[in-house]
C-alpha atoms as a PDB file:
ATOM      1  CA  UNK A   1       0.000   0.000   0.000  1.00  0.00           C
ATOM      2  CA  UNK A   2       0.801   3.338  -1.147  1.00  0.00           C
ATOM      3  CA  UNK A   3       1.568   6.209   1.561  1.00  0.00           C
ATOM      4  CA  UNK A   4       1.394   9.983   1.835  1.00  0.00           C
ATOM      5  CA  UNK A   5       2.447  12.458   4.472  1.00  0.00           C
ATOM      6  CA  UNK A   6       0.399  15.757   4.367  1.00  0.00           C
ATOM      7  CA  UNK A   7       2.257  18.192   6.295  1.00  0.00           C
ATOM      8  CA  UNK A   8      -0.068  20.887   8.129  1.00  0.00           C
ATOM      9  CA  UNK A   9       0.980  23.785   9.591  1.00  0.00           C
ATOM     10  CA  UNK A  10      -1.622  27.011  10.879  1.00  0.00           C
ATOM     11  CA  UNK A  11      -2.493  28.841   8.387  1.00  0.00           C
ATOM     12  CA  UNK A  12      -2.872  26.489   5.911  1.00  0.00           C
ATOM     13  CA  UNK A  13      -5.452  26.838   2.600  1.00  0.00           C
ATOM     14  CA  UNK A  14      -8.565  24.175   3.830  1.00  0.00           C
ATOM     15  CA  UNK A  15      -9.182  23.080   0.152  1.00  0.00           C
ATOM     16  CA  UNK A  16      -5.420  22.338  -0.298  1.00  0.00           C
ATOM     17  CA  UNK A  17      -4.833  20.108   2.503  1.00  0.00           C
ATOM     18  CA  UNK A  18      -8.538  18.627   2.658  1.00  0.00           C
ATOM     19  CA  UNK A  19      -8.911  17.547  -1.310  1.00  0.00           C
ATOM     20  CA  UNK A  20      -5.921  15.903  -1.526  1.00  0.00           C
ATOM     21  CA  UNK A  21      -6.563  13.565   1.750  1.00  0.00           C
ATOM     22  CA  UNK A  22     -10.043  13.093   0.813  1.00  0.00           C
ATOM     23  CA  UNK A  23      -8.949  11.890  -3.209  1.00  0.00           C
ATOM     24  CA  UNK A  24      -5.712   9.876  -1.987  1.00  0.00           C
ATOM     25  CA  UNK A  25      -7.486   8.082   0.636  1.00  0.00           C
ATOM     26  CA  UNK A  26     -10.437   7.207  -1.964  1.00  0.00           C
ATOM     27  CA  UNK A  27      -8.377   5.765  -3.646  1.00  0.00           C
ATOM     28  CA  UNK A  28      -6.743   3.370  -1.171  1.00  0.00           C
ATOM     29  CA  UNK A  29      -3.303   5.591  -0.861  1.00  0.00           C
ATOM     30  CA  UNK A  30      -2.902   5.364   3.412  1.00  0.00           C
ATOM     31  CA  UNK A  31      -2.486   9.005   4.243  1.00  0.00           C
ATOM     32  CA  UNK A  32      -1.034  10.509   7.302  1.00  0.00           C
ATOM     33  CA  UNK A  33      -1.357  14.387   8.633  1.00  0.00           C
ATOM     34  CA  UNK A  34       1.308  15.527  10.222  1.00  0.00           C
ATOM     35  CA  UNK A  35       1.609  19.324  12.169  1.00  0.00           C
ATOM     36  CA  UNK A  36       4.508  21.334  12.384  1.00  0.00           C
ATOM     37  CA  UNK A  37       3.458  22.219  15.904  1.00  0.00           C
ATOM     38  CA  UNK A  38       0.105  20.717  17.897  1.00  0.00           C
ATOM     39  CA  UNK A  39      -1.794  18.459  16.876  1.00  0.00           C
ATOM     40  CA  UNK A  40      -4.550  20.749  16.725  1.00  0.00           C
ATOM     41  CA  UNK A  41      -4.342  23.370  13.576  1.00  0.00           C
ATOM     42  CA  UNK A  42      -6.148  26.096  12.530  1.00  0.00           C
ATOM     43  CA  UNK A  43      -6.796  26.582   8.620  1.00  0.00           C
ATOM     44  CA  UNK A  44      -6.448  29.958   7.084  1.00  0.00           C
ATOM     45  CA  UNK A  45     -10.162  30.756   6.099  1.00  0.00           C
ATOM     46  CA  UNK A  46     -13.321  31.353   7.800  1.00  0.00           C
ATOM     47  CA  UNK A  47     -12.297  32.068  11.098  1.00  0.00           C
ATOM     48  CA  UNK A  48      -9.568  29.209  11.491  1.00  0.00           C
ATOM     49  CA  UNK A  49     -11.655  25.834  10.765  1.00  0.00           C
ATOM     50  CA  UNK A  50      -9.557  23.489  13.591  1.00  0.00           C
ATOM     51  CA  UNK A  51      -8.269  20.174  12.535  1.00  0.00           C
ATOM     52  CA  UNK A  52      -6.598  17.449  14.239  1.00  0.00           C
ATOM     53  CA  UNK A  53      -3.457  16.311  12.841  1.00  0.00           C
ATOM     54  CA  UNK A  54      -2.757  12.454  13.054  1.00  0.00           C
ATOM     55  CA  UNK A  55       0.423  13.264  14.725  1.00  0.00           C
ATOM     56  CA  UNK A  56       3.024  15.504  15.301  1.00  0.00           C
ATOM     57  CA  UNK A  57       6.249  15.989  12.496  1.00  0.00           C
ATOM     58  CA  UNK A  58       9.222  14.855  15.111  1.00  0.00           C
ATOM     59  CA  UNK A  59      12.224  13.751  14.000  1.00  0.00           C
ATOM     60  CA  UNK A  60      11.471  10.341  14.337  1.00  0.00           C
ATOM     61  CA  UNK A  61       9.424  10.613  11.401  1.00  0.00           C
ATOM     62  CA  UNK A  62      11.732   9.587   8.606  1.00  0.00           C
ATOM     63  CA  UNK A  63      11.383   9.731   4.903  1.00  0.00           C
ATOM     64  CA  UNK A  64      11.637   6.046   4.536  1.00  0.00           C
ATOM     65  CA  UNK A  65       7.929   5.065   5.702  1.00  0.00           C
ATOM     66  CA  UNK A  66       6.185   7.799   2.693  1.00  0.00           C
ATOM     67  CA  UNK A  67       6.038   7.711  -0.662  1.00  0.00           C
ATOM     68  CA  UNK A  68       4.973  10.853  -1.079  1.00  0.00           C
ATOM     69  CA  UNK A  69       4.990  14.438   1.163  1.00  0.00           C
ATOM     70  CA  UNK A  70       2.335  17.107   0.588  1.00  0.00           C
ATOM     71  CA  UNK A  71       2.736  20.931   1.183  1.00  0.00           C
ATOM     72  CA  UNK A  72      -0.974  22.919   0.972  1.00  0.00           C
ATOM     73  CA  UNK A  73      -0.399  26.601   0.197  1.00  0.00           C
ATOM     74  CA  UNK A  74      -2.006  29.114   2.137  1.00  0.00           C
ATOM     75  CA  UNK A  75      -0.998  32.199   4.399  1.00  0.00           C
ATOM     76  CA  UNK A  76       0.892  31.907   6.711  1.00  0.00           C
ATOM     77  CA  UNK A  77       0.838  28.253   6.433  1.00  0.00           C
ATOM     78  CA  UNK A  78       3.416  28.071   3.946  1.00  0.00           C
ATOM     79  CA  UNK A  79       5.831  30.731   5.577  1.00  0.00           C
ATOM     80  CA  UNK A  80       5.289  28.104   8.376  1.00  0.00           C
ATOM     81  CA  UNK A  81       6.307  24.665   6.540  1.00  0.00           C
ATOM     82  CA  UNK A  82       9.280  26.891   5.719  1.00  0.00           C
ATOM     83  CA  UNK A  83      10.464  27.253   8.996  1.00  0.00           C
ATOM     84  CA  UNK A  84      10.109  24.198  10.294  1.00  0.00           C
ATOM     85  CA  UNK A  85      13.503  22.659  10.358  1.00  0.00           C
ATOM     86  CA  UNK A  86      12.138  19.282  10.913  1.00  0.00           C
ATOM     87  CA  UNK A  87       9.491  19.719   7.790  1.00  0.00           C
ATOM     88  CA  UNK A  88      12.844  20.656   5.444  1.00  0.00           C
ATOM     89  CA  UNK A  89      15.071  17.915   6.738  1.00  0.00           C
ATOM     90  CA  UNK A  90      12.237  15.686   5.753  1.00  0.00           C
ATOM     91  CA  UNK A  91      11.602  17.179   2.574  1.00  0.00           C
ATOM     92  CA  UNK A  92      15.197  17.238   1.523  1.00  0.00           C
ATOM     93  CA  UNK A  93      16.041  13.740   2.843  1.00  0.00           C
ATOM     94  CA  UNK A  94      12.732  12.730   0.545  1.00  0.00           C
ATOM     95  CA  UNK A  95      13.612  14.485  -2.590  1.00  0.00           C
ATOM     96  CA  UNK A  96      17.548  12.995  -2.217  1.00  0.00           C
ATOM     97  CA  UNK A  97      15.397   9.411  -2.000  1.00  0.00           C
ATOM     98  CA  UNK A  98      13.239   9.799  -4.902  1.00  0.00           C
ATOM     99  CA  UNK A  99      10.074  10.317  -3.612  1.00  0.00           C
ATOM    100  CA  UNK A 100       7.494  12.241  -4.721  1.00  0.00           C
ATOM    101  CA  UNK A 101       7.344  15.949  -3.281  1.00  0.00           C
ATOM    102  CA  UNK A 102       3.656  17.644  -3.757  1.00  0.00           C
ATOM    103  CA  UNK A 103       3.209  21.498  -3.413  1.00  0.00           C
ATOM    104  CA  UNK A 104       0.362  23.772  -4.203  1.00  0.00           C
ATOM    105  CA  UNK A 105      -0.297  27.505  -4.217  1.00  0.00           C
ATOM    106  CA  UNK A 106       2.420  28.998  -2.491  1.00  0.00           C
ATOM    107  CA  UNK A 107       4.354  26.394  -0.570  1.00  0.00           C
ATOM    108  CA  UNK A 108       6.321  25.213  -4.465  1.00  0.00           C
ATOM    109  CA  UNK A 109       7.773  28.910  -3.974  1.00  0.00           C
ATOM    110  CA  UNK A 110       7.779  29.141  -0.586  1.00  0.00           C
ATOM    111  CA  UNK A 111       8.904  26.028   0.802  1.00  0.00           C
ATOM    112  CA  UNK A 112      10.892  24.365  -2.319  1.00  0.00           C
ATOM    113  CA  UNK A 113      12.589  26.734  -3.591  1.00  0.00           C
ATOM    114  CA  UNK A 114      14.498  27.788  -0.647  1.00  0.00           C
ATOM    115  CA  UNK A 115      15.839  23.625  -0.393  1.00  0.00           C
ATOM    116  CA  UNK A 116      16.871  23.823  -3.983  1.00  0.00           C
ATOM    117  CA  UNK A 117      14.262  21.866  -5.419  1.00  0.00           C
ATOM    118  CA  UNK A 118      12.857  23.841  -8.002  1.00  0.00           C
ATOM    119  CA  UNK A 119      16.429  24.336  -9.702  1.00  0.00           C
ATOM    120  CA  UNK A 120      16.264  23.484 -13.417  1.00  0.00           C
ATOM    121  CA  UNK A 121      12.743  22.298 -12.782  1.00  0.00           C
ATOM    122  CA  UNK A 122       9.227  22.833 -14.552  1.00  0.00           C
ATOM    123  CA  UNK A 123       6.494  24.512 -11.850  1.00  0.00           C
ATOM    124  CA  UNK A 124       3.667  26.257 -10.937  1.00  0.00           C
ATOM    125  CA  UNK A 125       2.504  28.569  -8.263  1.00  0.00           C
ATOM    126  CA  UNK A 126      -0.167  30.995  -7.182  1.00  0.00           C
ATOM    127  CA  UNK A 127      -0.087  33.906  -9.516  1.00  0.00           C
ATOM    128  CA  UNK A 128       2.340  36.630  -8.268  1.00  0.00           C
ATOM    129  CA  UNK A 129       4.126  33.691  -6.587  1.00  0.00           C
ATOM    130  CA  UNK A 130       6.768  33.326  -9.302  1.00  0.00           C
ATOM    131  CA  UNK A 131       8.413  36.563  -8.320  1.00  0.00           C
ATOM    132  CA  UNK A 132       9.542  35.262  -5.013  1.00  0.00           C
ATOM    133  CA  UNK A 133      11.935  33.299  -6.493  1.00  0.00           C
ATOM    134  CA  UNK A 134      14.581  33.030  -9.509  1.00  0.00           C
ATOM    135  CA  UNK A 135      14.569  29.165  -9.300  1.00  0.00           C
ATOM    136  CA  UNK A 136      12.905  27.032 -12.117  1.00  0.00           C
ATOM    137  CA  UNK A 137      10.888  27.326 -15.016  1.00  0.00           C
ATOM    138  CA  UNK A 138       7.543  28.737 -13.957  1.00  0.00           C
ATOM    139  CA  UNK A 139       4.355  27.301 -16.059  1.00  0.00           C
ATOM    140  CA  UNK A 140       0.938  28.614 -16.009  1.00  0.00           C
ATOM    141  CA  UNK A 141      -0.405  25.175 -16.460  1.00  0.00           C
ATOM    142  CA  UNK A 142      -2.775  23.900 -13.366  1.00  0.00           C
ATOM    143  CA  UNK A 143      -0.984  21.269 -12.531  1.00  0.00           C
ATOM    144  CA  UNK A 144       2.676  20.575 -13.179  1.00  0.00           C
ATOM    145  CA  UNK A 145       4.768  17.405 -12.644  1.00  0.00           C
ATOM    146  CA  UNK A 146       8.703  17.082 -13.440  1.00  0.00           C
ATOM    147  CA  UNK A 147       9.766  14.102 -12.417  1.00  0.00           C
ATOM    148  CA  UNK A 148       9.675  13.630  -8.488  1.00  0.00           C
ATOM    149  CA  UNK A 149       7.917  17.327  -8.171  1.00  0.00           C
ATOM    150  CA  UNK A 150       4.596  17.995  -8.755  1.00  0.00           C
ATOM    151  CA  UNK A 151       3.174  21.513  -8.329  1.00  0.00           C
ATOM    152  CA  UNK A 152      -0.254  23.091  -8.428  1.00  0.00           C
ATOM    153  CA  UNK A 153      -1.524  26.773  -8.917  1.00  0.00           C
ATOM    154  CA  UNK A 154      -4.302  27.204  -6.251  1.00  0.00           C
ATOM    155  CA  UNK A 155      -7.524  25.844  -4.096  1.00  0.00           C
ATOM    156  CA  UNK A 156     -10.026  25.578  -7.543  1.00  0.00           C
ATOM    157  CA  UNK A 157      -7.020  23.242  -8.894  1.00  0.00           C
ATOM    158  CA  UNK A 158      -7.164  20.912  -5.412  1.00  0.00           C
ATOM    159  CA  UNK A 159      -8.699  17.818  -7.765  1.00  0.00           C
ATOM    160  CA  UNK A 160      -6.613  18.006 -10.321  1.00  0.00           C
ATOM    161  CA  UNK A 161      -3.146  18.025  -7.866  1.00  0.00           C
ATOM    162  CA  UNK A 162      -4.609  15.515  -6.114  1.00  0.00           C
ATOM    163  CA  UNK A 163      -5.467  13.233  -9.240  1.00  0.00           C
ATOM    164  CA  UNK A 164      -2.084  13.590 -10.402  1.00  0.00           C
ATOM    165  CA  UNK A 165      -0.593  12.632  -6.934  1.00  0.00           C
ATOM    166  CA  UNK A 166      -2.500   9.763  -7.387  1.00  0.00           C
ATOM    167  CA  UNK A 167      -1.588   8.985 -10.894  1.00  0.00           C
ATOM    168  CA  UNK A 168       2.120   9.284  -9.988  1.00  0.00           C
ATOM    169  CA  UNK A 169       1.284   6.718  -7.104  1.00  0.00           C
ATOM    170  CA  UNK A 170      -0.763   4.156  -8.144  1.00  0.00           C
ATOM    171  CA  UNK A 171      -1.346   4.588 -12.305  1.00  0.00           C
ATOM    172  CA  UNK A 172      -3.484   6.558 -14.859  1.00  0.00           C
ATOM    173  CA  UNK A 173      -6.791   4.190 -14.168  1.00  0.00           C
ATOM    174  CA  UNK A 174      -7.168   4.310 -10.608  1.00  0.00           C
ATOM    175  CA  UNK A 175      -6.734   8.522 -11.243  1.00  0.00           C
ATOM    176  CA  UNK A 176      -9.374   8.257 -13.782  1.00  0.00           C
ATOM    177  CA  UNK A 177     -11.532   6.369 -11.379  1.00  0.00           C
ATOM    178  CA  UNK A 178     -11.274   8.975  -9.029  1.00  0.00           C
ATOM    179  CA  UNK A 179     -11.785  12.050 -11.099  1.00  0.00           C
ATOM    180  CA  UNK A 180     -14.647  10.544 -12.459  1.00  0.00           C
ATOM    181  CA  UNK A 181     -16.281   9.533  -8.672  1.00  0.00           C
ATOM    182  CA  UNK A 182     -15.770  13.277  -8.160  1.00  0.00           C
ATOM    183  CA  UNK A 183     -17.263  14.490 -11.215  1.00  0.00           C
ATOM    184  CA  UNK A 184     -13.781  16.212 -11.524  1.00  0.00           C
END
């Protein structure tokens, strides 16, 4: 069985980190949140929606149990992943493994870039995003994947990162099957 890490942190877009666990686990990918800080984290809409991470990122969380980390965007939730040391050792340690490294809206920019991993690489962002940085090849497409790196422009493109996460995990007919449960 297939398994994702989606890393929360406050702050973070709902849509973002909610698709994305919602699609993988429909689709039998065993999916694991993980907060930067408490277990309990506030979103950055309405208010703060609250939301109960599985567990807390420690360090004894290693890259060798996931097959996949997700970043949602959002503000400040990615400024957030981004200084978590323990969220970029993980990250880094993934990406140096091979494993796929998800990021949407403004944690490709925010959070990747930083660790190097958008050098020489294809991605997208949140509009206005792109200037943050001087790494990669910025793409206005909704959904972009170079090799181990797939980013995503914003919440309304939630399904489509998340079918392509899935893709990348299981294969294109279990994604299919998924977009089309959703009506995507």
């Amino acid at each position: 069985m297939k398994k994702a890490l989606v890393l929360l942190a406050d702050g973070f877009e709902d849509v973002e980190a909610v698709t994305p666990i919602d699609y993988l686990k429909r689709a039998g990918i065993e999916v694991t949140t993980a907060s930067i800080s408490n277990n309990l984290i506030v979103t950055s809409r309405w208010g703060g929606i609250k939301i109960t991470a599985d567990t807390a990122l420690t360090k004894q969380i290693t890259e060798s149990g996931w097959d996949a980390v997700i970043l949602p965007g959002g503000m400040p939730g990615a400024v957030n992943l981004a200084e978590s040391s323990e969220a970029s050792a993980l990250i880094k340690k993934m990406s140096t493994n091979g494993k796929l490294i998800c990021a949407i809206c403004a944690s490709p920019v925010i959070v990747l870039a930083p660790l190097g991993l958008l050098k020489n690489k294809k991605f997208t962002c949140y509009p206005g995003m792109e200037e943050k940085t001087s790494d990669g090849i910025r793409l206005e497409d909704r959904v972009v994947i170079d090799g181990s790196i797939i980013t995503s422009r914003a919440a309304g493109t939630a399904g489509e990162f998340a079918v392509a996460i899935i893709e990348k995990l299981l294969d294109k007919a279990a994604a299919e099957k998924i977009a089309k449960s959703v009506l995507l």
